[in-house]
C-alpha atoms as a PDB file:
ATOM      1  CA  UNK A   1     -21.615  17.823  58.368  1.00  0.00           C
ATOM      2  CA  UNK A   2     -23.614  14.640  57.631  1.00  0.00           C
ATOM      3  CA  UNK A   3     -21.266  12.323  58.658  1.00  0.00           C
ATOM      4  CA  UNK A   4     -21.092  14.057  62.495  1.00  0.00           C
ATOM      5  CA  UNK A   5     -24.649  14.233  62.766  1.00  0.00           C
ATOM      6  CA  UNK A   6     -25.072  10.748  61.786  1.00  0.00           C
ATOM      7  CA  UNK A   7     -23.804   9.647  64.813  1.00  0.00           C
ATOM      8  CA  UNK A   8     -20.915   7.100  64.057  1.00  0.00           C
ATOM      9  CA  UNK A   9     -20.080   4.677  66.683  1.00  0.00           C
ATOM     10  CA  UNK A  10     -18.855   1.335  65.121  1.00  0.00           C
ATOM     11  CA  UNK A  11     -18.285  -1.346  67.449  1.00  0.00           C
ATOM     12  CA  UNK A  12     -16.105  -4.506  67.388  1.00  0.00           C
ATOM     13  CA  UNK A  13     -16.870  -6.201  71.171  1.00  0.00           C
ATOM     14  CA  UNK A  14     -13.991  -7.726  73.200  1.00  0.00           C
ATOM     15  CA  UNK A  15     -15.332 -10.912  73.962  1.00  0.00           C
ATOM     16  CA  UNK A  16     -12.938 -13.624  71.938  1.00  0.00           C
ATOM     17  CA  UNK A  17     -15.225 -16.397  71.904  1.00  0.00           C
ATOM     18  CA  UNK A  18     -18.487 -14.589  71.192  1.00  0.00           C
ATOM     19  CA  UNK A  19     -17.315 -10.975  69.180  1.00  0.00           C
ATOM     20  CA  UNK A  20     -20.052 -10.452  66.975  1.00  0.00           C
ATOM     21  CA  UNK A  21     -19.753  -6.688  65.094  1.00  0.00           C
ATOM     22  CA  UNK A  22     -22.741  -4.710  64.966  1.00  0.00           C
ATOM     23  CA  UNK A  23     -22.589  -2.299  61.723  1.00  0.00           C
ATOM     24  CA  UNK A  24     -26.032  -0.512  62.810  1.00  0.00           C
ATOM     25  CA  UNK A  25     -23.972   2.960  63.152  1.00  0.00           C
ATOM     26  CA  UNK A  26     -21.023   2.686  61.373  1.00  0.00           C
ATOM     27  CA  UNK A  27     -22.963   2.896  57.968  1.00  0.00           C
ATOM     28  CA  UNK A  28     -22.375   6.862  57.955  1.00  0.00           C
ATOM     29  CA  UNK A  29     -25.441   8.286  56.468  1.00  0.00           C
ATOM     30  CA  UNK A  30     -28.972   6.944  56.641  1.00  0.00           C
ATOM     31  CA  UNK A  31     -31.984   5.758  54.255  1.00  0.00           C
ATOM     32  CA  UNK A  32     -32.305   2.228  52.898  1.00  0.00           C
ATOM     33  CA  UNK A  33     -29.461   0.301  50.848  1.00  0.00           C
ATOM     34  CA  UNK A  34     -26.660  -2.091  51.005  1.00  0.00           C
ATOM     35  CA  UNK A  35     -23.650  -1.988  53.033  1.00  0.00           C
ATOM     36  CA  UNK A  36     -21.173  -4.213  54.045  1.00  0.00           C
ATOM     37  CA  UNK A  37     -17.141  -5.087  55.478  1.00  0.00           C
ATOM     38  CA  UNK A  38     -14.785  -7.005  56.849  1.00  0.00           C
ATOM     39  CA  UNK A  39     -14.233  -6.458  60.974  1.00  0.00           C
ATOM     40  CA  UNK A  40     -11.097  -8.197  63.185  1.00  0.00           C
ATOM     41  CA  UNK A  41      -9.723  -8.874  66.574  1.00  0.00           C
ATOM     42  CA  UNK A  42      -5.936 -10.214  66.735  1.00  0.00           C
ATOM     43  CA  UNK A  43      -5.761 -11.428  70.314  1.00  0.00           C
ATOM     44  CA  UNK A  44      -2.624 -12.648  72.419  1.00  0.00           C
ATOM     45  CA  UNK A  45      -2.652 -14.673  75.418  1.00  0.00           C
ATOM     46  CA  UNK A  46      -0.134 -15.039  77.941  1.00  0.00           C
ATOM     47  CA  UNK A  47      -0.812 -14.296  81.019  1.00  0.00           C
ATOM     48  CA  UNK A  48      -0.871 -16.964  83.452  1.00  0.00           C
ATOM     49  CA  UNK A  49      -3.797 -17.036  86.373  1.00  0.00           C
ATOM     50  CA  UNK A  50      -4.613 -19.680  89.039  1.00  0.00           C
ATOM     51  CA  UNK A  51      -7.791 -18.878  91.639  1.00  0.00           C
ATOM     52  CA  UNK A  52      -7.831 -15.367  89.565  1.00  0.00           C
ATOM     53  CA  UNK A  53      -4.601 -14.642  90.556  1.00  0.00           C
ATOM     54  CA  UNK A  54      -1.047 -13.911  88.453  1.00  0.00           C
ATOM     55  CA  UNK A  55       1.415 -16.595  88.352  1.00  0.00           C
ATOM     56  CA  UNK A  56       4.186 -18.121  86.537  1.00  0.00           C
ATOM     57  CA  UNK A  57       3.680 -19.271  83.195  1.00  0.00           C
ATOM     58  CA  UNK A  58       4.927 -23.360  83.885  1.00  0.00           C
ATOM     59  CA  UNK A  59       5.287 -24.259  80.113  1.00  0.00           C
ATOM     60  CA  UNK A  60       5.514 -20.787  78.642  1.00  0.00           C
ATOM     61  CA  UNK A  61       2.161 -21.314  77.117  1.00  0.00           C
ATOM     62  CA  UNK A  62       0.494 -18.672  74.703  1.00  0.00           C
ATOM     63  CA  UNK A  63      -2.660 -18.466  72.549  1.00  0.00           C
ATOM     64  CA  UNK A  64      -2.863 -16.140  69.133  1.00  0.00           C
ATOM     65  CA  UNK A  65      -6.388 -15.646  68.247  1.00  0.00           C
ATOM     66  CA  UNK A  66      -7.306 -13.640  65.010  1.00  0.00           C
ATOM     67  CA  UNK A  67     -11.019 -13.595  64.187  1.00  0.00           C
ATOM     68  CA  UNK A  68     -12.085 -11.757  60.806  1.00  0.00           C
ATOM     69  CA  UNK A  69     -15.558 -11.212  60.273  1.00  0.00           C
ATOM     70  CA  UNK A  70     -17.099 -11.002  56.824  1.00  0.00           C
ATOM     71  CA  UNK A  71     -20.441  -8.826  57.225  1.00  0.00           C
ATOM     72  CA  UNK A  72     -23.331  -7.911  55.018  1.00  0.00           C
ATOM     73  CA  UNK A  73     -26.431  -6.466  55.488  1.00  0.00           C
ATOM     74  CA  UNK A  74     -29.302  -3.946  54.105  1.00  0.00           C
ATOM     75  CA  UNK A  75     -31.081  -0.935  55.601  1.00  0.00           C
ATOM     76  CA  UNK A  76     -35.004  -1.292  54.908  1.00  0.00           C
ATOM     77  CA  UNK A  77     -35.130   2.488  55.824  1.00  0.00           C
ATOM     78  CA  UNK A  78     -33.877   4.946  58.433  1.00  0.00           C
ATOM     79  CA  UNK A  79     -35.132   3.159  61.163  1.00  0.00           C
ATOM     80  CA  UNK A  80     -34.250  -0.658  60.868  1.00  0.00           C
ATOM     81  CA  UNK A  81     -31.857  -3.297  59.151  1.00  0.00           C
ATOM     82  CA  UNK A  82     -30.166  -6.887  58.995  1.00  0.00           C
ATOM     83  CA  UNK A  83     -26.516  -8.031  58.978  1.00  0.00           C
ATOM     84  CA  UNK A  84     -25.129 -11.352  58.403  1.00  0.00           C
ATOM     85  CA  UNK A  85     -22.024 -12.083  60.013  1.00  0.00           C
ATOM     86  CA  UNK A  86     -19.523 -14.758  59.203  1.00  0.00           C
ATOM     87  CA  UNK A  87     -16.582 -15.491  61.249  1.00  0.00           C
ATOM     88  CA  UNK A  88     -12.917 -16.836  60.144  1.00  0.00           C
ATOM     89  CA  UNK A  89     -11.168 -18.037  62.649  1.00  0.00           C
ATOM     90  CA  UNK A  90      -7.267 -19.180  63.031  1.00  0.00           C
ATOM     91  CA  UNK A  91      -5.928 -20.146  66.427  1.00  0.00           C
ATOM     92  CA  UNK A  92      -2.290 -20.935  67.355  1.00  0.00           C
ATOM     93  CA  UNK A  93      -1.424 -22.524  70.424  1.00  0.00           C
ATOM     94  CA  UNK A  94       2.038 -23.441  71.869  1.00  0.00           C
ATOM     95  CA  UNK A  95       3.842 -24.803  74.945  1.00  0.00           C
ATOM     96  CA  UNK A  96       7.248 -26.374  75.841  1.00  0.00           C
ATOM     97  CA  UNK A  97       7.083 -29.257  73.691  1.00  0.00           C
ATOM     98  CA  UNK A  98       4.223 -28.870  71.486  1.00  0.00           C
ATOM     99  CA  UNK A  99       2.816 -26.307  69.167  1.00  0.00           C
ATOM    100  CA  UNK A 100      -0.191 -26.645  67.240  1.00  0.00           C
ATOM    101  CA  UNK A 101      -2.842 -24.188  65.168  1.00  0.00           C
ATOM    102  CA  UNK A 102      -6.736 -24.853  63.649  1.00  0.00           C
ATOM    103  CA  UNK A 103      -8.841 -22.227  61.469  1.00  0.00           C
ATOM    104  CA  UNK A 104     -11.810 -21.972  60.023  1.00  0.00           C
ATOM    105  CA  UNK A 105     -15.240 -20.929  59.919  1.00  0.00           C
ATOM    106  CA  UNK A 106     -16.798 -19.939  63.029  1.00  0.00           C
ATOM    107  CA  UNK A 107     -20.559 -19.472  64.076  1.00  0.00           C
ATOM    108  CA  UNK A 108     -22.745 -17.654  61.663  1.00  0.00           C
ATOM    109  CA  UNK A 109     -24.878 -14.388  63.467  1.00  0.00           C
ATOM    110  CA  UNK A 110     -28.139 -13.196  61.606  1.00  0.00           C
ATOM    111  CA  UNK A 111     -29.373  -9.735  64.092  1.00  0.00           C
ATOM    112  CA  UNK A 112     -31.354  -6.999  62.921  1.00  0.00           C
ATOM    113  CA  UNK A 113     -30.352  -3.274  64.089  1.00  0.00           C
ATOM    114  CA  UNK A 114     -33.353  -1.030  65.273  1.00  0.00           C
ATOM    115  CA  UNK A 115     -33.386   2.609  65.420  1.00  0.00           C
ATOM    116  CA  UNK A 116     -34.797   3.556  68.564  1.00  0.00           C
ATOM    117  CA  UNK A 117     -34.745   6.815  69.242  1.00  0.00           C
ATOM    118  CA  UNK A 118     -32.781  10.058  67.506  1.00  0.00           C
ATOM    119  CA  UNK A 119     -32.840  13.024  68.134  1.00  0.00           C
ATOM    120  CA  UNK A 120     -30.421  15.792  65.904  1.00  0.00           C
ATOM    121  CA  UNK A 121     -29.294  19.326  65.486  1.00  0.00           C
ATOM    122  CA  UNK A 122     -26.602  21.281  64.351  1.00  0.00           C
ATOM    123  CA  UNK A 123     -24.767  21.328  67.414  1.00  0.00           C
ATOM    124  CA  UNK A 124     -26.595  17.965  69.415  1.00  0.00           C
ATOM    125  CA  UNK A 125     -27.085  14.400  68.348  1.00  0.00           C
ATOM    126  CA  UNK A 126     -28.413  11.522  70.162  1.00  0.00           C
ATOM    127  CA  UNK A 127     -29.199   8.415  69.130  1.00  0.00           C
ATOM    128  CA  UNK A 128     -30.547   5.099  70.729  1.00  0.00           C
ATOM    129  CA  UNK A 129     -30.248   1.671  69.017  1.00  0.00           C
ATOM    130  CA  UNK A 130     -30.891  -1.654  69.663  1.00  0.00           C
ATOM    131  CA  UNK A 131     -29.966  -5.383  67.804  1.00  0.00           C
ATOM    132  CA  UNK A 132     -31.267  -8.919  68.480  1.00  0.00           C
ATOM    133  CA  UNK A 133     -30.593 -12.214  66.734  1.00  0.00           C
ATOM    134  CA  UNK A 134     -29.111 -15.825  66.538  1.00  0.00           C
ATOM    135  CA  UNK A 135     -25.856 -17.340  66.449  1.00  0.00           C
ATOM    136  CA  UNK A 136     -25.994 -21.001  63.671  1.00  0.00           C
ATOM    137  CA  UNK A 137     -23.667 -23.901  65.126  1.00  0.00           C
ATOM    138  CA  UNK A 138     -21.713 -23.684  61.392  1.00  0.00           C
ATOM    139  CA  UNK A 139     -18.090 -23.448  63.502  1.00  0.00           C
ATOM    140  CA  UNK A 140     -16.201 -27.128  64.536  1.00  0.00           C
ATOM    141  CA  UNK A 141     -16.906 -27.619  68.134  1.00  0.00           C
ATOM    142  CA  UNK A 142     -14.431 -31.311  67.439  1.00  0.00           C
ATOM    143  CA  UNK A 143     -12.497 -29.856  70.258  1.00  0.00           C
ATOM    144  CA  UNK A 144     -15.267 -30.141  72.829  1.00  0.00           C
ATOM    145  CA  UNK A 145     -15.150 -33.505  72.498  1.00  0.00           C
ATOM    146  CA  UNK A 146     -14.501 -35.101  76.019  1.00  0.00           C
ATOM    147  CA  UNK A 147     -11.536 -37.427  74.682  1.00  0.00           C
ATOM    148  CA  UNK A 148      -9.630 -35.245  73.817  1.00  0.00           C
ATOM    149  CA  UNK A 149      -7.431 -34.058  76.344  1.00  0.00           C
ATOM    150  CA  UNK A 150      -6.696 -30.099  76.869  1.00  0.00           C
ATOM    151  CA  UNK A 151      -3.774 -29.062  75.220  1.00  0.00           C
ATOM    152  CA  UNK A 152      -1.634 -27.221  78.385  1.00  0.00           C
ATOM    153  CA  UNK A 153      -2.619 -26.339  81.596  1.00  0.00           C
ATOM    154  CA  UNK A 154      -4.438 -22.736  81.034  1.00  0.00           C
ATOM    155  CA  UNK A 155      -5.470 -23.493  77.360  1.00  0.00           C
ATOM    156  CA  UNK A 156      -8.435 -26.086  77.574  1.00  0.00           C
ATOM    157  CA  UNK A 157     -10.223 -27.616  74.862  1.00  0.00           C
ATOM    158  CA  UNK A 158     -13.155 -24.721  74.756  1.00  0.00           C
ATOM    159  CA  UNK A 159     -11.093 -22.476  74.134  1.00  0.00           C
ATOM    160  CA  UNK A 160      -9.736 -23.864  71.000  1.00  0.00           C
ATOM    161  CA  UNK A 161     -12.909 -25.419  69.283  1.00  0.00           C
ATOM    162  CA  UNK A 162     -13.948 -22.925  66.282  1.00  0.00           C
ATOM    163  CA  UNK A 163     -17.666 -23.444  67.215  1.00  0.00           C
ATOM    164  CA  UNK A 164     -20.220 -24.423  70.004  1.00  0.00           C
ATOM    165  CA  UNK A 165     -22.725 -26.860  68.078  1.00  0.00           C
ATOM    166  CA  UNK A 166     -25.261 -24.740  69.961  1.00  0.00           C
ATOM    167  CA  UNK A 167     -28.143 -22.279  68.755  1.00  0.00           C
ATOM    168  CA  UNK A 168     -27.726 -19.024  70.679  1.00  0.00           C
ATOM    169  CA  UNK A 169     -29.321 -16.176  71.335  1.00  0.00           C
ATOM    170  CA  UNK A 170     -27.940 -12.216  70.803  1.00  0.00           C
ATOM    171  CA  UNK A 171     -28.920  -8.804  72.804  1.00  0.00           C
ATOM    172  CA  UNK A 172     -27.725  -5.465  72.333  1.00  0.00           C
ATOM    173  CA  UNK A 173     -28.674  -1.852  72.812  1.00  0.00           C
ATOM    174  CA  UNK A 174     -26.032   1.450  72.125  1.00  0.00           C
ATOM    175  CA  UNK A 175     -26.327   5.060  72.716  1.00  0.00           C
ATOM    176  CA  UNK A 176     -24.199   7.123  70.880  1.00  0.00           C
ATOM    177  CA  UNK A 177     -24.252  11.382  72.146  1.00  0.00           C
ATOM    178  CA  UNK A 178     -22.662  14.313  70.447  1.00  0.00           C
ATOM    179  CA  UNK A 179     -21.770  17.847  71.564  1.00  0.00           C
ATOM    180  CA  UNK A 180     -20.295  20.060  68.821  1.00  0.00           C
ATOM    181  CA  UNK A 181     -16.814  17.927  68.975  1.00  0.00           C
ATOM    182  CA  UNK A 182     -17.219  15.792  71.919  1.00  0.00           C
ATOM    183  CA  UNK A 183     -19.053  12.745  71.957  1.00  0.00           C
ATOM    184  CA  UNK A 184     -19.698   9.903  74.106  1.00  0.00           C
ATOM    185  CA  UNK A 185     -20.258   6.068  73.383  1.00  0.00           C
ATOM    186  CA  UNK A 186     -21.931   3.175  75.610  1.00  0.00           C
ATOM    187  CA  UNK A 187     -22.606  -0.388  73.831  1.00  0.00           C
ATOM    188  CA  UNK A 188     -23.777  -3.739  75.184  1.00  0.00           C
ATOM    189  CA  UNK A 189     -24.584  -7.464  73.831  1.00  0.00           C
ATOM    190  CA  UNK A 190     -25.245 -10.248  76.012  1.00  0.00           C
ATOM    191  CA  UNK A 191     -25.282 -13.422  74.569  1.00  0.00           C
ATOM    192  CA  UNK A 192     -27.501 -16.077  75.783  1.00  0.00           C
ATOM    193  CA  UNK A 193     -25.903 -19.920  75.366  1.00  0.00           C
ATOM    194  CA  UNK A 194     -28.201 -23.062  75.027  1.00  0.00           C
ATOM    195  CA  UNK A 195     -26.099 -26.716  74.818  1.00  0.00           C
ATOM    196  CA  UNK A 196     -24.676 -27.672  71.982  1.00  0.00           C
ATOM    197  CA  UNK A 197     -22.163 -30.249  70.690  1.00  0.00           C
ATOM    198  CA  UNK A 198     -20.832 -33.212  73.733  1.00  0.00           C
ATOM    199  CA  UNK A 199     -23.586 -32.149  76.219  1.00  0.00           C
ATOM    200  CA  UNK A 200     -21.305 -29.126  76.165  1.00  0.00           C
ATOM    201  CA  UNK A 201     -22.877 -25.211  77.557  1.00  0.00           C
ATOM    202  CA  UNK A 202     -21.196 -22.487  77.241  1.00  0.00           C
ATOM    203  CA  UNK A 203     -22.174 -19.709  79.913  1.00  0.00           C
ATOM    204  CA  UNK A 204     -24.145 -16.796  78.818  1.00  0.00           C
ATOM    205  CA  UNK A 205     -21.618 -14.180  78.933  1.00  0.00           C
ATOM    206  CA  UNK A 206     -22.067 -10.171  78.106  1.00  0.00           C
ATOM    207  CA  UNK A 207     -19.768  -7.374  76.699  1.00  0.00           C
ATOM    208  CA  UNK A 208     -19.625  -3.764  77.081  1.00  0.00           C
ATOM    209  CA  UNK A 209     -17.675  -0.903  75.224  1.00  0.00           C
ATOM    210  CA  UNK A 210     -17.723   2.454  75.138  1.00  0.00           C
ATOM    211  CA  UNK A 211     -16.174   5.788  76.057  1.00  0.00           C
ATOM    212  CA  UNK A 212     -15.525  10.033  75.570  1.00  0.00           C
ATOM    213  CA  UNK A 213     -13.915  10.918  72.241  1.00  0.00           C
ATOM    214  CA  UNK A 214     -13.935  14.117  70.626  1.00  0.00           C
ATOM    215  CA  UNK A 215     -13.427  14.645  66.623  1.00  0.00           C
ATOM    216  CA  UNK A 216      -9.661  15.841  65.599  1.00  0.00           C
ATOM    217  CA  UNK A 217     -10.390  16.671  62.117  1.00  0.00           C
ATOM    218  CA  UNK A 218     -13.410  18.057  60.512  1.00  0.00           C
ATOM    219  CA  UNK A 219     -13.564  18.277  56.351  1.00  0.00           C
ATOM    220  CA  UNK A 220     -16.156  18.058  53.773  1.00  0.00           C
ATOM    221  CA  UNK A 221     -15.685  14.816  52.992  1.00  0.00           C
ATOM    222  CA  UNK A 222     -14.225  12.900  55.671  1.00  0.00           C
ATOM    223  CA  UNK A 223     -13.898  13.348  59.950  1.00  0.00           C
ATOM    224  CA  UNK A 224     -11.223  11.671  61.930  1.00  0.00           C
ATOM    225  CA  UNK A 225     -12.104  10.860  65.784  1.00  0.00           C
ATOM    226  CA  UNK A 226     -10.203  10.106  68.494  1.00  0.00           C
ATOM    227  CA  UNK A 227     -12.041   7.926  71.403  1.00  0.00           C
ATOM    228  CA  UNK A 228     -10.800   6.737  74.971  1.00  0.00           C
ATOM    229  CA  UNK A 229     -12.499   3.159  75.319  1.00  0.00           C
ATOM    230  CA  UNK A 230     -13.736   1.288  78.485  1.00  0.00           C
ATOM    231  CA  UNK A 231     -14.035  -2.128  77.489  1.00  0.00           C
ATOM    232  CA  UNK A 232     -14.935  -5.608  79.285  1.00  0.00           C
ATOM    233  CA  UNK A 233     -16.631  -9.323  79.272  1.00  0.00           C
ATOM    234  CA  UNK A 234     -18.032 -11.490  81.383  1.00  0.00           C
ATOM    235  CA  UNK A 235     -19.394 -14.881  81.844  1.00  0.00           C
ATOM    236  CA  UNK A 236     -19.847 -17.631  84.743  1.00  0.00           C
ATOM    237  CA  UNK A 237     -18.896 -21.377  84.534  1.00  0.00           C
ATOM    238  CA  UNK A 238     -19.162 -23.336  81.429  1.00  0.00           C
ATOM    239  CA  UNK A 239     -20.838 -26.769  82.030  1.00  0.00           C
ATOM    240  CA  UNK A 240     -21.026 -30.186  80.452  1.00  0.00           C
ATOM    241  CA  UNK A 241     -23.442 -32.183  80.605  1.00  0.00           C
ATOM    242  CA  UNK A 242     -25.048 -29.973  83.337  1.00  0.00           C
ATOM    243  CA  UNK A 243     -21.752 -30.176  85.667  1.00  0.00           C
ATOM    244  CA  UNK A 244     -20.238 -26.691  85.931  1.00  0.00           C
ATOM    245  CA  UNK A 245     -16.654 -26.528  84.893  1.00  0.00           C
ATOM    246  CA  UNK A 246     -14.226 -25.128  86.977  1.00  0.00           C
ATOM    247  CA  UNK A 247     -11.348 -22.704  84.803  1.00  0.00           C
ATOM    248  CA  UNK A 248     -14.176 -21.108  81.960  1.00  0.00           C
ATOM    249  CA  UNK A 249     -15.306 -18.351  84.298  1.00  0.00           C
ATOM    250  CA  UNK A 250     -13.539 -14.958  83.091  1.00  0.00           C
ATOM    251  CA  UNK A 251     -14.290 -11.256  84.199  1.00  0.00           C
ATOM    252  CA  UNK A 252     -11.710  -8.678  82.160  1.00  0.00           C
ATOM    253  CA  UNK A 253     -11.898  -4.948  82.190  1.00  0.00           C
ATOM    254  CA  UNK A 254      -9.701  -3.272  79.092  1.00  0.00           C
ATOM    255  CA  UNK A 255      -8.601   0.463  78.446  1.00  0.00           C
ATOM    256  CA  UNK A 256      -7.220   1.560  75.003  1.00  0.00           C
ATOM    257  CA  UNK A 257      -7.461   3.992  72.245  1.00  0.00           C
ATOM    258  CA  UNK A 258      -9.383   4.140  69.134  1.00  0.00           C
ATOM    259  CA  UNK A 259      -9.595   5.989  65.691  1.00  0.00           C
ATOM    260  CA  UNK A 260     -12.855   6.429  63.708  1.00  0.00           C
ATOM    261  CA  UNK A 261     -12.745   7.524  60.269  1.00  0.00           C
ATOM    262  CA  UNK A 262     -15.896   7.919  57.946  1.00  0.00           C
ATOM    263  CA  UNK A 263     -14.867   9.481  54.370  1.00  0.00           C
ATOM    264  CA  UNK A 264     -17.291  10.651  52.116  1.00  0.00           C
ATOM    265  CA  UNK A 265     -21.105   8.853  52.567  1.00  0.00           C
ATOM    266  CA  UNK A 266     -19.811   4.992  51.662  1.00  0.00           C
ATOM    267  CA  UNK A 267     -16.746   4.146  53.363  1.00  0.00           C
ATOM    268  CA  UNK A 268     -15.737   3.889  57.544  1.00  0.00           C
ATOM    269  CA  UNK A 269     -12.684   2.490  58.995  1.00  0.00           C
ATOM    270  CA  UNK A 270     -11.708   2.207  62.649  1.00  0.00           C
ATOM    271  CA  UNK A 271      -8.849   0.777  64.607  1.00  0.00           C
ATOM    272  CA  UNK A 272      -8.116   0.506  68.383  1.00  0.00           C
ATOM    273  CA  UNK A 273      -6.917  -1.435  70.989  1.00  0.00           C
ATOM    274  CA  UNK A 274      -7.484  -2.738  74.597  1.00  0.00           C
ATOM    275  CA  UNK A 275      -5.029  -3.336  77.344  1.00  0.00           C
ATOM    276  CA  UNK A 276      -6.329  -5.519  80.602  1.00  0.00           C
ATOM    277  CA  UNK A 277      -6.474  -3.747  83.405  1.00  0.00           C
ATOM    278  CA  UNK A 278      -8.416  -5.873  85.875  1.00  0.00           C
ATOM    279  CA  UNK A 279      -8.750 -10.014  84.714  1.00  0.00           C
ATOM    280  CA  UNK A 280     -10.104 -12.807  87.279  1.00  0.00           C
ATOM    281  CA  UNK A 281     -10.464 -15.776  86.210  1.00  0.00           C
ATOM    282  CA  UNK A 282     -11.124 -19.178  88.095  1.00  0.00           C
ATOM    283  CA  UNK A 283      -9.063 -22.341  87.812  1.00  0.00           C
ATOM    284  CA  UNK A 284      -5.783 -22.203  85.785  1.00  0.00           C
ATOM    285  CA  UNK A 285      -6.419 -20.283  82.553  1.00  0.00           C
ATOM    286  CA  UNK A 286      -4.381 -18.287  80.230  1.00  0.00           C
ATOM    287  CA  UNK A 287      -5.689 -14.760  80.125  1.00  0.00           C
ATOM    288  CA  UNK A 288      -5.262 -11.630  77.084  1.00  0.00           C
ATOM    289  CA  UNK A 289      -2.390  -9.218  77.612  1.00  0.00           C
ATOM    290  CA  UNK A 290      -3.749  -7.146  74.612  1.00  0.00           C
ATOM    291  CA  UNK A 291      -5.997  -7.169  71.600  1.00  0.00           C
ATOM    292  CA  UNK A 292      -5.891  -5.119  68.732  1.00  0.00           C
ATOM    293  CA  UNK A 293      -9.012  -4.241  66.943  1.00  0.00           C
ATOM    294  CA  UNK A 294      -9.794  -2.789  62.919  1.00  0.00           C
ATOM    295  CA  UNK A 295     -13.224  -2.293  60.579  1.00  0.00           C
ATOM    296  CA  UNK A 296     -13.816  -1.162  57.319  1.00  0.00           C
ATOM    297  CA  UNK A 297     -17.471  -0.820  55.988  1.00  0.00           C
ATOM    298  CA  UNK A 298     -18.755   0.053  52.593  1.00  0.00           C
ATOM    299  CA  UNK A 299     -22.040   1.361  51.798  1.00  0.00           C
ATOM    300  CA  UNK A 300     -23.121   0.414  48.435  1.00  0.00           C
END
């Protein structure tokens, strides 16, 4: 079974301000060519904190995040490959009073994927990659701008602007492990944030996934997989200016489910979720209270 062996462990990272999807495994089969998809995140906040803690919401606030990325990349051989990423973005925000919504283009990511290490046999696969790259300021940061006053008391300006202005910096290794029907995932990026638009920083901030799954359906031209998911992010202060902020720091922990489906050598689609299990967050913020996930990838 080629599409077992191959070792496919798409991944669409939590983090709502910096999700970048990394198509290095999800291509199914291996050897140079073209390949490419669309990859999402619908994301709803409202859950109140203050000092990391649960509270009322005061003005029934809520954010709806949906970011669809538009990917596209090539495979030089089995070994390594680049993807372009471009993000859409649309944002709706509401409180008692006042309701408002932006969208658009977010920051382009250019990463190459790098075969590390595989090893494969009929029963046993493992497989080590890594990515690295660059995030373009192409998104709006307008809503950084300091005159602007934040819209409620948990939604703040950064986290409705559609870019940062800022050149950044993107690491990421996965290891993906098989055993007949079982497998195993573990996947990390850390982003690394330089200043961009209004003296504005936005902390360097990391994201993990992974998990056990085991495959439910095995055919000759397709496999269906069920996976358990451990998901998180975090990040520090943002600053401005060099001044730390004090409500942009944000630790979350997630569990959920997740389908993978590769049919046939060209086509992969996945969808999951994540459900919070542990948030802390400083100052007054409004934090996720779920996020659904999806992916389809062709390979041409």
């Amino acid at each position: 079974m080629l599409l077992i062996s191959s070792g496919w462990s798409p991944r669409l990272l939590g983090c709502d301000l910096c999700a970048v999807y990394a198509a290095s495994e999800a291509q199914g089969t291996t050897g140079r060519g073209f390949f490419g998809g669309l990859a999402g995140q619908y994301t709803f906040f409202d859950t109140y904190q203050s000092n990391g803690h649960n509270a009322a919401n005061p003005d029934d606030e809520y954010l709806r995040s949906l970011i669809s990325q538009v990917f596209f990349g090539y495979n030089f051989n089995n070994r390594f490959g680049l993807q372009l990423n471009l993000p859409i973005i649309y944002r709706e925000y509401s409180r008692i009073g006042a309701h408002g919504s932006d969208w658009g283009p977010g920051d382009l990511a250019l990463f190459g994927n790098v075969r590390l290490y595989r090893r494969q046999s009929t029963d046993f696969t493992f497989s080590w990659t890594a990515l690295g790259g660059i995030k373009f300021p192409t998104g709006d940061p307008a809503h950084l701008n300091p005159a602007e006053e934040d819209f409620a008391a948990g939604i703040g300006n950064h986290d409705l602007a559609l870019g940062s202005g800022s050149y950044d910096g993107l690491l990421g290794t996965g290891l993906f492990a098989r055993w007949k029907r079982a497998f195993i995932t573990a996947d990390m990026q850390y982003a690394i944030r330089t200043e961009g638009a209004f003296e504005y920083q936005y902390a360097n901030d990391w994201t993990w996934f992974g998990g056990p799954g085991v495959y439910l359906l095995l055919a000759d031209d397709y496999t269906l997989a069920f996976q358990g998911t451990v998901s998180g992010e975090s990040k520090g202060e943002d600053t401005r200016g060099g001044i730390p902020t004090d409500d942009t720091a944000t630790t979350i922990v997630s569990l959920g489910p997740q389908l993978n489906f590769p049919w046939g050598e060209r086509f992969s689609a996945q969808l999951g979720a994540d459900f919070p299990v542990s948030t802390h967050s400083s100052g007054e913020q409004i934090t996720p209270s779920y996020r659904v996930r999806m992916a389809l990838m062709w390979r041409f």
